[in-house]
PDB file of N, CA and C in Angstrom:
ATOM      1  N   UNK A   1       8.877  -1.351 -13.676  1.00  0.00           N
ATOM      2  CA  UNK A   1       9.712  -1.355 -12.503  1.00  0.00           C
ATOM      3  C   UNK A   1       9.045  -0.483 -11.453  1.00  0.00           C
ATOM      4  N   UNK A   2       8.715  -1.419 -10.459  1.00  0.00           N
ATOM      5  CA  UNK A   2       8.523  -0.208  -9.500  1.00  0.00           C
ATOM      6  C   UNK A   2       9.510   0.562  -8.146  1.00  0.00           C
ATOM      7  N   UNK A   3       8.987   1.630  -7.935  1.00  0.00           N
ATOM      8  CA  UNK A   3       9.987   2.393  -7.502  1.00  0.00           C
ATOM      9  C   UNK A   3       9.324   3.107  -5.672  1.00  0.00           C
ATOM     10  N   UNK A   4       9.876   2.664  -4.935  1.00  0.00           N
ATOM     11  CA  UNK A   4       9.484   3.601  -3.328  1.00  0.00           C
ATOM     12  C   UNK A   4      10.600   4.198  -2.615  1.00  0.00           C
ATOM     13  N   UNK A   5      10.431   5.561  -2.394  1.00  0.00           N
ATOM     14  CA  UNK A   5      11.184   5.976  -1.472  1.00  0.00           C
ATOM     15  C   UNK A   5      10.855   6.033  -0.195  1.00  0.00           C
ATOM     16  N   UNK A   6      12.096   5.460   0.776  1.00  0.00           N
ATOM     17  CA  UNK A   6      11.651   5.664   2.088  1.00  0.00           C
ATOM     18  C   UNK A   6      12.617   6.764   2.624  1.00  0.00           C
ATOM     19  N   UNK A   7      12.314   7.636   3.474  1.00  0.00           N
ATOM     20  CA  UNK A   7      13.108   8.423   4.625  1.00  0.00           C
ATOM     21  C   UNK A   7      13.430   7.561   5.891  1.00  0.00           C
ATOM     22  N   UNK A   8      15.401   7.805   6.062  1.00  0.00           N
ATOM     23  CA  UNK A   8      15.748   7.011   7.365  1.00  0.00           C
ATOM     24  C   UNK A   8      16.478   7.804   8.258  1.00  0.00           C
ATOM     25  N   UNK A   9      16.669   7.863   9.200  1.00  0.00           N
ATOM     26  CA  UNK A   9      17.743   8.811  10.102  1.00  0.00           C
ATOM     27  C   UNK A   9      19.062   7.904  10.060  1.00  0.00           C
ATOM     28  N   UNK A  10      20.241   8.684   9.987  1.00  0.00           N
ATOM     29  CA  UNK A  10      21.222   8.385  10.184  1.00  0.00           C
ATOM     30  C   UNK A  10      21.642   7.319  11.087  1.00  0.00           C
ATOM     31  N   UNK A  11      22.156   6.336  11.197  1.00  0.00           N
ATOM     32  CA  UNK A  11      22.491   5.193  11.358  1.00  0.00           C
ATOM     33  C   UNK A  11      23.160   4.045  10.934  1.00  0.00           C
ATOM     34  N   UNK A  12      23.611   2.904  11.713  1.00  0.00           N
ATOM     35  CA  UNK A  12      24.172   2.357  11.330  1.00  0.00           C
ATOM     36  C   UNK A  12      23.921   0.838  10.232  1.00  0.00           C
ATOM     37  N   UNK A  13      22.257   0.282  10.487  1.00  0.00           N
ATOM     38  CA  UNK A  13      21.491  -0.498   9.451  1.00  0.00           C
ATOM     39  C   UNK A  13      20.721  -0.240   9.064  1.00  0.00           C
ATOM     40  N   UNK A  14      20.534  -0.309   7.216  1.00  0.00           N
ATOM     41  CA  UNK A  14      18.731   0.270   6.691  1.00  0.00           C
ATOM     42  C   UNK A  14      17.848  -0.677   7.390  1.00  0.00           C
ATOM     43  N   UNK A  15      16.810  -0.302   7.791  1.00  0.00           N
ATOM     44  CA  UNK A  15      15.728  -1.480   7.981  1.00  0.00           C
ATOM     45  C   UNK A  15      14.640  -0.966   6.532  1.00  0.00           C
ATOM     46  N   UNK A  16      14.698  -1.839   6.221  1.00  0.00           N
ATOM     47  CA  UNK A  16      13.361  -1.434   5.129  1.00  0.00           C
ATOM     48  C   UNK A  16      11.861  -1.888   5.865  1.00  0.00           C
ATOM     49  N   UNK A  17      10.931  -0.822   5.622  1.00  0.00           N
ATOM     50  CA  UNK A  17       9.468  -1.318   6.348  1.00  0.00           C
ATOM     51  C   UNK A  17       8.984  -2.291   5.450  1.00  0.00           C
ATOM     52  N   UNK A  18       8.150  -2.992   6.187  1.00  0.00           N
ATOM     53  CA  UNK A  18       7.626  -3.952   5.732  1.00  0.00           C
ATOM     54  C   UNK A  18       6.316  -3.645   4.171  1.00  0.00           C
ATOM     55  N   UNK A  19       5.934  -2.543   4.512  1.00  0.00           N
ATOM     56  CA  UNK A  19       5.352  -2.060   3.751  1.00  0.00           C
ATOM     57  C   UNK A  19       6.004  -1.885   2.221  1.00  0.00           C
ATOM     58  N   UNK A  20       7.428  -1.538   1.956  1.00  0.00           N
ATOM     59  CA  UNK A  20       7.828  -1.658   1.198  1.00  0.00           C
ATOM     60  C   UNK A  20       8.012  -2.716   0.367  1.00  0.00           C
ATOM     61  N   UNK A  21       8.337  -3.773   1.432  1.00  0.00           N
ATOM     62  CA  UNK A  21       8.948  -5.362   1.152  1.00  0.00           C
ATOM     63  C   UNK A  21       7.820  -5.686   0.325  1.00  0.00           C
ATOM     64  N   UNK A  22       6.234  -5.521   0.854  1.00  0.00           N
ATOM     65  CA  UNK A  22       5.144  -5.896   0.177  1.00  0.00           C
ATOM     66  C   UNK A  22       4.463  -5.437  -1.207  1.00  0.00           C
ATOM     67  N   UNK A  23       4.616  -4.179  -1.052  1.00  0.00           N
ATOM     68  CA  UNK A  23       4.488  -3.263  -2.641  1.00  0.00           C
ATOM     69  C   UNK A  23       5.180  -3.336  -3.578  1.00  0.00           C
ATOM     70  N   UNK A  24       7.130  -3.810  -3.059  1.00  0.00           N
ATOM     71  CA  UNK A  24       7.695  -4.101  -4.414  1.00  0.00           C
ATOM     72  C   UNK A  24       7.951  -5.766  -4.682  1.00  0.00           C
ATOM     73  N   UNK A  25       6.644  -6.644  -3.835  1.00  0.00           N
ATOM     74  CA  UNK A  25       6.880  -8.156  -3.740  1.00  0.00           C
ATOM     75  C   UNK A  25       7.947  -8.828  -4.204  1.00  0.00           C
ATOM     76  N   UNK A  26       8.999  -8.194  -2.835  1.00  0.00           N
ATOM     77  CA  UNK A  26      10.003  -8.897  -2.789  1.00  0.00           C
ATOM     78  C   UNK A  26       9.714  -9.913  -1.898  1.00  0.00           C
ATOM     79  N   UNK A  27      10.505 -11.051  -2.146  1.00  0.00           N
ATOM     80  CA  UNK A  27      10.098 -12.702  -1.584  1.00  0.00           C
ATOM     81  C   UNK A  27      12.122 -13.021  -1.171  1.00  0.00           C
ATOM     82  N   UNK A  28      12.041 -14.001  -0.030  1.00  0.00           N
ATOM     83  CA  UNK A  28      13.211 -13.966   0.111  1.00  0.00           C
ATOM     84  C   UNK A  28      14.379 -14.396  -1.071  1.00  0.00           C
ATOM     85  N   UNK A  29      15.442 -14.079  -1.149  1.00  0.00           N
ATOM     86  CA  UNK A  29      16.283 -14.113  -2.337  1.00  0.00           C
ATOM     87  C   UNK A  29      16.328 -13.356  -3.659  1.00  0.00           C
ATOM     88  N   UNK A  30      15.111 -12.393  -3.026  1.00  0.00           N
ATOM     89  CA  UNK A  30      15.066 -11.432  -4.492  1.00  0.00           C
ATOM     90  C   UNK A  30      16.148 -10.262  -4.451  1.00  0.00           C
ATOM     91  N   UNK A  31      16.588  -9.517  -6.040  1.00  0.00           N
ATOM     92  CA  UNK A  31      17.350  -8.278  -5.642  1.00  0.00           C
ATOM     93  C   UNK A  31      16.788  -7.333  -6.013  1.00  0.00           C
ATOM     94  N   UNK A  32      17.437  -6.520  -5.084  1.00  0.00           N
ATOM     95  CA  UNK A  32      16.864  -5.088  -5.323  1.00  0.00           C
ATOM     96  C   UNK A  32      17.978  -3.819  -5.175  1.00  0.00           C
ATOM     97  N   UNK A  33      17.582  -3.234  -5.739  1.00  0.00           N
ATOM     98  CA  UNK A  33      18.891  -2.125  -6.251  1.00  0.00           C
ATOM     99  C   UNK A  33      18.456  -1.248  -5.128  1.00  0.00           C
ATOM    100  N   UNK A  34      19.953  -0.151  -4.379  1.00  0.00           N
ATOM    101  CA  UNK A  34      19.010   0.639  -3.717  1.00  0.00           C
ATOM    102  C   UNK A  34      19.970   2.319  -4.030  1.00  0.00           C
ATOM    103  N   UNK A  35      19.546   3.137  -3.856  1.00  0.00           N
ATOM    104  CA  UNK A  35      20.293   4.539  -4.422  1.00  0.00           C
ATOM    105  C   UNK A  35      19.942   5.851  -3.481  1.00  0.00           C
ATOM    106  N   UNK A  36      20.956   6.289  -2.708  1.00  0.00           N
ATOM    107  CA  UNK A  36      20.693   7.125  -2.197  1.00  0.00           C
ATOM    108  C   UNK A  36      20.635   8.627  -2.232  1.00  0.00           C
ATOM    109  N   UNK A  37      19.947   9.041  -2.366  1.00  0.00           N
ATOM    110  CA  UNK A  37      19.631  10.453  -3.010  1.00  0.00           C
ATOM    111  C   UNK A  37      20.323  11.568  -2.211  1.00  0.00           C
ATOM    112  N   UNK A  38      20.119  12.873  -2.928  1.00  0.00           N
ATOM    113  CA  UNK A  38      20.792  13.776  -2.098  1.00  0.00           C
ATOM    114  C   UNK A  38      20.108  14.253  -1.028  1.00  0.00           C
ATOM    115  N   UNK A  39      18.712  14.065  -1.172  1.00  0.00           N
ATOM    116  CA  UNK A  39      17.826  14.579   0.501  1.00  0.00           C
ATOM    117  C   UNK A  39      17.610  13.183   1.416  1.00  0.00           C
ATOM    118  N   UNK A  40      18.691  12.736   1.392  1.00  0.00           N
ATOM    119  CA  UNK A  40      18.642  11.626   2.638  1.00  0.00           C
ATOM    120  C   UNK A  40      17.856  10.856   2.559  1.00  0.00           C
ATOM    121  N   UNK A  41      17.423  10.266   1.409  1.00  0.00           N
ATOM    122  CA  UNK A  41      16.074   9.491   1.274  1.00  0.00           C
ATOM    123  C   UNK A  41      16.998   8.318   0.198  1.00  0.00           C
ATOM    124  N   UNK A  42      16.417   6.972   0.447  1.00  0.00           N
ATOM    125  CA  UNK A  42      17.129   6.002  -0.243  1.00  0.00           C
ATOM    126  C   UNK A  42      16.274   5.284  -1.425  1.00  0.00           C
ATOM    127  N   UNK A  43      16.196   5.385  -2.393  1.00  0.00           N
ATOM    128  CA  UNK A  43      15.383   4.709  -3.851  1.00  0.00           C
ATOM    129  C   UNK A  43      15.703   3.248  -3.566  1.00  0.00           C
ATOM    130  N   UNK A  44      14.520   2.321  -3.066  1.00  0.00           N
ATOM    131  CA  UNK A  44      14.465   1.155  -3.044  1.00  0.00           C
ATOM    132  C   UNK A  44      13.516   0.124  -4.128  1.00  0.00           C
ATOM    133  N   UNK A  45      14.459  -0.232  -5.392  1.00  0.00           N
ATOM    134  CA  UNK A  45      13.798  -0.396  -6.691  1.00  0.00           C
ATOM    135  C   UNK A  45      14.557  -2.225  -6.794  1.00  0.00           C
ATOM    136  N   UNK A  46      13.387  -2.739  -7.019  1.00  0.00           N
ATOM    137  CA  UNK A  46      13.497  -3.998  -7.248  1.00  0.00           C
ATOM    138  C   UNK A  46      14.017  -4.749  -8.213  1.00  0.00           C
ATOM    139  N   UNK A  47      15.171  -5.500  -8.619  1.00  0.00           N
ATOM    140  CA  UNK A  47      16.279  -5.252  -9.457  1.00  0.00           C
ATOM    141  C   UNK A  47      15.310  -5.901 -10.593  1.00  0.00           C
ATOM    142  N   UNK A  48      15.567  -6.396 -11.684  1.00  0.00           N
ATOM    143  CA  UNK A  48      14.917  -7.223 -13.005  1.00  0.00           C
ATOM    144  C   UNK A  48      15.679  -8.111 -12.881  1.00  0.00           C
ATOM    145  N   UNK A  49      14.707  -9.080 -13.648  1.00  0.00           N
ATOM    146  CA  UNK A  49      15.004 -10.293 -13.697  1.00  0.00           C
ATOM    147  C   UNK A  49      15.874 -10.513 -15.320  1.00  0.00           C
ATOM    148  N   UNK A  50      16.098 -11.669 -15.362  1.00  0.00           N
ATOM    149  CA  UNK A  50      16.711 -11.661 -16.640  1.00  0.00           C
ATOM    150  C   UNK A  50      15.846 -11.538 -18.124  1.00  0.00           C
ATOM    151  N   UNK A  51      14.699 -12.159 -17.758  1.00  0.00           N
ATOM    152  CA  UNK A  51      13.663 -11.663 -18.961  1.00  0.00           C
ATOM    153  C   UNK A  51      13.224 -10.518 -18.593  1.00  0.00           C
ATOM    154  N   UNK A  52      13.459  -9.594 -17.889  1.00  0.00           N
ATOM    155  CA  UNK A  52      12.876  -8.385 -17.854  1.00  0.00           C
ATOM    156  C   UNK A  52      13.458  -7.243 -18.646  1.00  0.00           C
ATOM    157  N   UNK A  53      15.061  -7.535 -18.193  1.00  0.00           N
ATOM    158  CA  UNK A  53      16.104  -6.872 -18.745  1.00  0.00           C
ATOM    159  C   UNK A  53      15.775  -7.566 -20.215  1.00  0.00           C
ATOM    160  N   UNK A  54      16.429  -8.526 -20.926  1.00  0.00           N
ATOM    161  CA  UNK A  54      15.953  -8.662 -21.737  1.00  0.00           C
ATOM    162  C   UNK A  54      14.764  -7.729 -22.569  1.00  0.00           C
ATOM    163  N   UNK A  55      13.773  -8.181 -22.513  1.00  0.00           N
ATOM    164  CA  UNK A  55      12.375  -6.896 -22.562  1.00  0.00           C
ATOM    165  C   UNK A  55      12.826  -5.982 -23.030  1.00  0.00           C
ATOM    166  N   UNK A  56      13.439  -5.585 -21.840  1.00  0.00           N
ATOM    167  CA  UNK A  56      13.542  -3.953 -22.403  1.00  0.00           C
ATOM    168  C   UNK A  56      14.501  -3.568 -22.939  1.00  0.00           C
ATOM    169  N   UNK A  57      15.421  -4.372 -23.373  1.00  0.00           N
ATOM    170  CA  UNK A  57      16.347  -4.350 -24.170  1.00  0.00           C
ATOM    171  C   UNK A  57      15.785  -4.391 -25.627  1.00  0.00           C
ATOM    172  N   UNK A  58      14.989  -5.134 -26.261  1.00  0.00           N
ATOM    173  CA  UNK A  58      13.943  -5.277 -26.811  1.00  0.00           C
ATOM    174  C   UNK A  58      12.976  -4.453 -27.492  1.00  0.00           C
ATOM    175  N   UNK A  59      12.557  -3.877 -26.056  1.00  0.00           N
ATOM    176  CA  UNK A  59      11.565  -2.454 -26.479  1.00  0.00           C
ATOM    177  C   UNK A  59      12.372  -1.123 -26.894  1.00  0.00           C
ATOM    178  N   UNK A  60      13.356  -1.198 -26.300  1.00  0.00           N
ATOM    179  CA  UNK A  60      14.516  -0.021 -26.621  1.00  0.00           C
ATOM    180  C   UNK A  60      14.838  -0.307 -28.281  1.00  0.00           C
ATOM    181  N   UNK A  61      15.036  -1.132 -28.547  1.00  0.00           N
ATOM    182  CA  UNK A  61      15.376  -1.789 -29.701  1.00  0.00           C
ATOM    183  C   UNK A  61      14.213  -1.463 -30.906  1.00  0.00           C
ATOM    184  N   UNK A  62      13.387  -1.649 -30.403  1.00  0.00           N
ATOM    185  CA  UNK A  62      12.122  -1.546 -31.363  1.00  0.00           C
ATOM    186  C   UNK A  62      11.651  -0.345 -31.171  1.00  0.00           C
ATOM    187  N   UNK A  63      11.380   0.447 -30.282  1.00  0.00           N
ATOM    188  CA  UNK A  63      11.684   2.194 -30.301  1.00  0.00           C
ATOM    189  C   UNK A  63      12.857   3.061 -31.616  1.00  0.00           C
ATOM    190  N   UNK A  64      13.744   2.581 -31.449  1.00  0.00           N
ATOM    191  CA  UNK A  64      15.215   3.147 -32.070  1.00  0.00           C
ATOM    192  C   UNK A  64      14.609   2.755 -33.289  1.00  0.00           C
ATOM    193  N   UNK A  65      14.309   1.528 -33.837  1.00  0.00           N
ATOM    194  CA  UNK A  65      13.943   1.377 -34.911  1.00  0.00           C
ATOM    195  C   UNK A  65      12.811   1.613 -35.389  1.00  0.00           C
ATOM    196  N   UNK A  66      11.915   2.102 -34.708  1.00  0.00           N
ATOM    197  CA  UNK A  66      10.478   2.858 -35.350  1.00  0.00           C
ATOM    198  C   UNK A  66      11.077   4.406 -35.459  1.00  0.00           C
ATOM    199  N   UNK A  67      11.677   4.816 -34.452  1.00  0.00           N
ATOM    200  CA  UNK A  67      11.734   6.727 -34.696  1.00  0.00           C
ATOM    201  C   UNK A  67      13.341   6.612 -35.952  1.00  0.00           C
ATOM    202  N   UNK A  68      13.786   5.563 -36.250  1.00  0.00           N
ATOM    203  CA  UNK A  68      14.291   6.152 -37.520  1.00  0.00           C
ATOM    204  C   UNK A  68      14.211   5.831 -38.814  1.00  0.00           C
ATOM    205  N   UNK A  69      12.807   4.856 -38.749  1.00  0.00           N
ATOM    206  CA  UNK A  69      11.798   4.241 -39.808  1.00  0.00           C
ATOM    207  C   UNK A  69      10.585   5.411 -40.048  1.00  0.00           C
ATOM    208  N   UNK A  70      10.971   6.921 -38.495  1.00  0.00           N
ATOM    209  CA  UNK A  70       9.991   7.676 -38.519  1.00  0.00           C
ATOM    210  C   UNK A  70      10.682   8.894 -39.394  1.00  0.00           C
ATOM    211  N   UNK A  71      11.950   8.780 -39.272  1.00  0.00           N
ATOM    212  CA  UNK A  71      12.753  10.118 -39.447  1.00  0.00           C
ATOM    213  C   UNK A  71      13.298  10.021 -41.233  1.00  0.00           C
ATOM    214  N   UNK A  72      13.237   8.952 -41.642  1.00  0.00           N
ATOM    215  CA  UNK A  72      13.748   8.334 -43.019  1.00  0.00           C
ATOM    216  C   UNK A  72      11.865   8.370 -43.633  1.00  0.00           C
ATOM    217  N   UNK A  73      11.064   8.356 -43.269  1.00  0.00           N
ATOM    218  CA  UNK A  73      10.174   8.563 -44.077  1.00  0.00           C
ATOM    219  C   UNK A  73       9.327  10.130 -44.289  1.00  0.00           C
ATOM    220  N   UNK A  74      10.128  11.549 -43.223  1.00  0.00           N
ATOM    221  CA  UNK A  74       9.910  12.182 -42.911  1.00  0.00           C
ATOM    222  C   UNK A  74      10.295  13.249 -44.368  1.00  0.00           C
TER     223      UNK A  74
END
């Protein structure tokens, strides 16, 4: 997942720079999550897709089950 923060001044619409749009290749109709922090700066992170989520649902899965395949042979 990738992750950019931009700094905006107070106002009434985000504009996201274009620069962003391009680094987290968003294409029209894509989502993207956005989170605003406590120093006025907004986390603009490009949402997952359904096999992504998936994935890492997955890898979480297979983590949990190696560290207590690690802790039972310990």
């Amino acid at each position: 997942m990738q992750k950019t923060v931009v700094r905006i001044k107070l106002g009434g619409v985000l504009r996201i720079p274009p620069a962003v749009i391009l680094r987290l290749g968003l294409k029209p109709g894509s989502k993207i999550d956005i989170k605003i922090t406590a120093n006025r700066t907004i986390e603009v992170t490009k949402a997952l897709s359904r096999r992504e989520r998936r994935i890492a649902q997955l890898r979480e899965r297979l983590r949990v089950a190696l560290e207590q395949r690690r802790i039972a042979e310990a």
